[in-house]
N, C-alpha and C. Protein backbone atom coordinates (compact mmCIF):
# COMPACT_ATOMS: atom_id res chain seq x y z
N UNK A 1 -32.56 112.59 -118.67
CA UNK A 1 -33.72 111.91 -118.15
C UNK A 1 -34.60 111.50 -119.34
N UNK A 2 -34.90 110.04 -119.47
CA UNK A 2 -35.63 109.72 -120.88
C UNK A 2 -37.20 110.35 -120.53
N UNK A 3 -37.62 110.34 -121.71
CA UNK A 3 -39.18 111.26 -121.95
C UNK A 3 -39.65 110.03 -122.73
N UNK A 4 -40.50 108.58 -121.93
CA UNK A 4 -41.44 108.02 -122.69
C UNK A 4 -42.85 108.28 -122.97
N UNK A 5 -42.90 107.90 -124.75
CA UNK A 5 -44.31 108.47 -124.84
C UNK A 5 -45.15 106.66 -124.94
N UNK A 6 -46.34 107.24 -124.40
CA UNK A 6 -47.14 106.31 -124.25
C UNK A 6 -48.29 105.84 -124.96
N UNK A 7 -49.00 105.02 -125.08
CA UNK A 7 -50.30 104.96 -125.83
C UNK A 7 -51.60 103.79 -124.73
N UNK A 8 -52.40 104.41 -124.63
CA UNK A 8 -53.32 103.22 -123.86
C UNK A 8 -54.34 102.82 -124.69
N UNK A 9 -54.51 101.63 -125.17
CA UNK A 9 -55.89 101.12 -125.81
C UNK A 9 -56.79 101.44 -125.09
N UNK A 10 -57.48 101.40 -124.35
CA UNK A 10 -58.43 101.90 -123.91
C UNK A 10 -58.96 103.00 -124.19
N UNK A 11 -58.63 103.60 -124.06
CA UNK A 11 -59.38 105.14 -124.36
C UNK A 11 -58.43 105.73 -125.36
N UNK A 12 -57.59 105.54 -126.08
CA UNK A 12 -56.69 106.10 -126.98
C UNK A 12 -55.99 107.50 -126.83
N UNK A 13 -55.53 107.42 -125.56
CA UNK A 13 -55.04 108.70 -124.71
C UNK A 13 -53.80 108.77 -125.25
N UNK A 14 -53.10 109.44 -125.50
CA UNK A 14 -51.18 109.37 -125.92
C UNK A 14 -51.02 110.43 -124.72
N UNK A 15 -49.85 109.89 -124.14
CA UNK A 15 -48.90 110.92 -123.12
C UNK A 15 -47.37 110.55 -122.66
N UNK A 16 -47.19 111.50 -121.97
CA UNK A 16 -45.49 111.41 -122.05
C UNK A 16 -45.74 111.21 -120.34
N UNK A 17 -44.28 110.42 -120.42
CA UNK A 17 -43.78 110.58 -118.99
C UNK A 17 -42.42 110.04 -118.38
N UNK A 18 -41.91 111.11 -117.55
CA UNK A 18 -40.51 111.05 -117.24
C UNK A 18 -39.98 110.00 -116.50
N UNK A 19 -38.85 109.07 -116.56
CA UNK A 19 -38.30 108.18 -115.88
C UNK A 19 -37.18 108.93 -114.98
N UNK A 20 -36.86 109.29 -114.09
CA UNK A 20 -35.51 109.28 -113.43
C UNK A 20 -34.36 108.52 -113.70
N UNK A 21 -33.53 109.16 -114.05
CA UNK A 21 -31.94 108.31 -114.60
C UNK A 21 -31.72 107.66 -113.75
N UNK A 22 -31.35 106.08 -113.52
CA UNK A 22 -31.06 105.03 -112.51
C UNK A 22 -32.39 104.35 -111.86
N UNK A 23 -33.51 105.06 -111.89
CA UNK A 23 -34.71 104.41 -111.59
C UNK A 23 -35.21 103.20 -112.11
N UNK A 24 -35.95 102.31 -111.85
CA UNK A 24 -36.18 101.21 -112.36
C UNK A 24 -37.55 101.63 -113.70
N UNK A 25 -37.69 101.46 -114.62
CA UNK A 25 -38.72 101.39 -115.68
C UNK A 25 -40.06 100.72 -114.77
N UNK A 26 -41.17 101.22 -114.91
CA UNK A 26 -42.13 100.93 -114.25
C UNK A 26 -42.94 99.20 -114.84
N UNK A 27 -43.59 98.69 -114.36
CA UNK A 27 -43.66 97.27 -115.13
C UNK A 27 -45.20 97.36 -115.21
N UNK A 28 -45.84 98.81 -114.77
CA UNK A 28 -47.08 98.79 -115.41
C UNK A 28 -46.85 100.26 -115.25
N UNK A 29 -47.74 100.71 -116.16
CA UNK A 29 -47.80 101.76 -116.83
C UNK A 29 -49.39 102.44 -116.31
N UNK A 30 -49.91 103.19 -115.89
CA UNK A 30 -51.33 103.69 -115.85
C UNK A 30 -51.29 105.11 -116.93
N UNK A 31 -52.49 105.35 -117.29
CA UNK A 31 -53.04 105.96 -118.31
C UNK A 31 -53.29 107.29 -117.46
N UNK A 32 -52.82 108.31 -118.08
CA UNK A 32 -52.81 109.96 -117.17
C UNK A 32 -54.48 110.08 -117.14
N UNK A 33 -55.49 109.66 -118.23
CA UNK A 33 -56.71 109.61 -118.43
C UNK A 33 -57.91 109.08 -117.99
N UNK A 34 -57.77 107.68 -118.46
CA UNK A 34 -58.91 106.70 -117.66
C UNK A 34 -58.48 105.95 -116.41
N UNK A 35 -57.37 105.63 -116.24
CA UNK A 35 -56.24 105.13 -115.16
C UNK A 35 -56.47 103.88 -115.40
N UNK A 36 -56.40 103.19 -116.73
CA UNK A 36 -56.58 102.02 -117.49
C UNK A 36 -54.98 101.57 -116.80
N UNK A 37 -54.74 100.65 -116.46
CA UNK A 37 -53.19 99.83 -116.59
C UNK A 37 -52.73 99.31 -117.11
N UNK A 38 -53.59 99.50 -118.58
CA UNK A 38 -52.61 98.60 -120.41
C UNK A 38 -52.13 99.60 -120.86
N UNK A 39 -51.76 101.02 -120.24
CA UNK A 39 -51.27 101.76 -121.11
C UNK A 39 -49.44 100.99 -121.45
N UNK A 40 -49.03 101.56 -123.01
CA UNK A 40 -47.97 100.51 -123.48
C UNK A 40 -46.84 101.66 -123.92
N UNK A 41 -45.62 101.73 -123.74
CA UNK A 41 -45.03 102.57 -124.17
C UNK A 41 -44.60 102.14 -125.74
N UNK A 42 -44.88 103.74 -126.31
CA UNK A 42 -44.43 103.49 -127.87
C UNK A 42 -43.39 104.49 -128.71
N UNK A 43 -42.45 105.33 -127.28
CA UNK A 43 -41.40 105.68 -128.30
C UNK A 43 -40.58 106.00 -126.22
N UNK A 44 -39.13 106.15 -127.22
CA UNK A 44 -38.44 106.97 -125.17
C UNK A 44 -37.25 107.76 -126.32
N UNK A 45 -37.38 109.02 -125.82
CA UNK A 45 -36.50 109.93 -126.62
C UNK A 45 -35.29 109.66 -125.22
N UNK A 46 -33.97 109.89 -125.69
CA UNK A 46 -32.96 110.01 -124.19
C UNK A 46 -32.77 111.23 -124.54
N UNK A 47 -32.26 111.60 -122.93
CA UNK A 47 -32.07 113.56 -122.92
C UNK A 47 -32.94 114.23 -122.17
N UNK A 48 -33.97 113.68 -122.65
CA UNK A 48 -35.65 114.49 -122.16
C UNK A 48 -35.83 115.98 -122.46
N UNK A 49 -36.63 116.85 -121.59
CA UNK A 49 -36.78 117.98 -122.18
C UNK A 49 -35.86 118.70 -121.94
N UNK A 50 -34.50 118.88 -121.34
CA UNK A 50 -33.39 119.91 -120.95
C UNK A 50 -32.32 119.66 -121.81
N UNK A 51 -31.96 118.21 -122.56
CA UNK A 51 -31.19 118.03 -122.91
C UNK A 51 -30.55 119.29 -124.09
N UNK A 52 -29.06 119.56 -123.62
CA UNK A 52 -28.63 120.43 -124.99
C UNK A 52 -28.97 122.31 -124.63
N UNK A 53 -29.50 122.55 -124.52
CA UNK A 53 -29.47 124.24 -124.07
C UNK A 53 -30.08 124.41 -122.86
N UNK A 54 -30.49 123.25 -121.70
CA UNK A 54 -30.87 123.61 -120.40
C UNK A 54 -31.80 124.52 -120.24
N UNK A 55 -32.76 124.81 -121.61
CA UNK A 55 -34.41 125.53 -121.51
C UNK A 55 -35.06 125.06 -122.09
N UNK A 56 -36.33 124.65 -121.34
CA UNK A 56 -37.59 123.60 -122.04
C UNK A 56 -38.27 124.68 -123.48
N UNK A 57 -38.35 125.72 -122.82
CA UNK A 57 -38.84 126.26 -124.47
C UNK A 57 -38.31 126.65 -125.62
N UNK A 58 -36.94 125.89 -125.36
CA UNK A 58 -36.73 126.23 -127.09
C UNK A 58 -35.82 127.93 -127.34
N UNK A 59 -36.01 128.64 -126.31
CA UNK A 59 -35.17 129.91 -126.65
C UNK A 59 -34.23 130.15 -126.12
N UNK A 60 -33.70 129.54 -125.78
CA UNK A 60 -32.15 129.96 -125.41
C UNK A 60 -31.57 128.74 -124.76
């Protein structure tokens, strides 16, 4: 599941947020913060947070 990170001019909020595999990419984006709708995506890791040892924190 990709993990895009985001950026909104507006208030200069950065946040992440998950797409569902096969889902359509959203064609506006809102801001977790001000709920601005220029937020712009500026990175998408693939995998997301489970990818590879199936635990988000890192220990096992």
């Amino acid at each position: 599941m990709p993990v895009w990170t985001l950026h909104c001019p507006g208030c200069g909020n950065g946040f992440r947020s998950l797409v569902m595999e096969g889902a359509r990419v959203p064609a506006v984006w809102v801001c977790s913060a001000c709920g601005s709708r220029e937020a712009t995506p500026i990175d998408v890791q693939e995998g997301g947070l489970f990818a590879g040892g199936g635990s988000a924190c890192g220990c096992g």
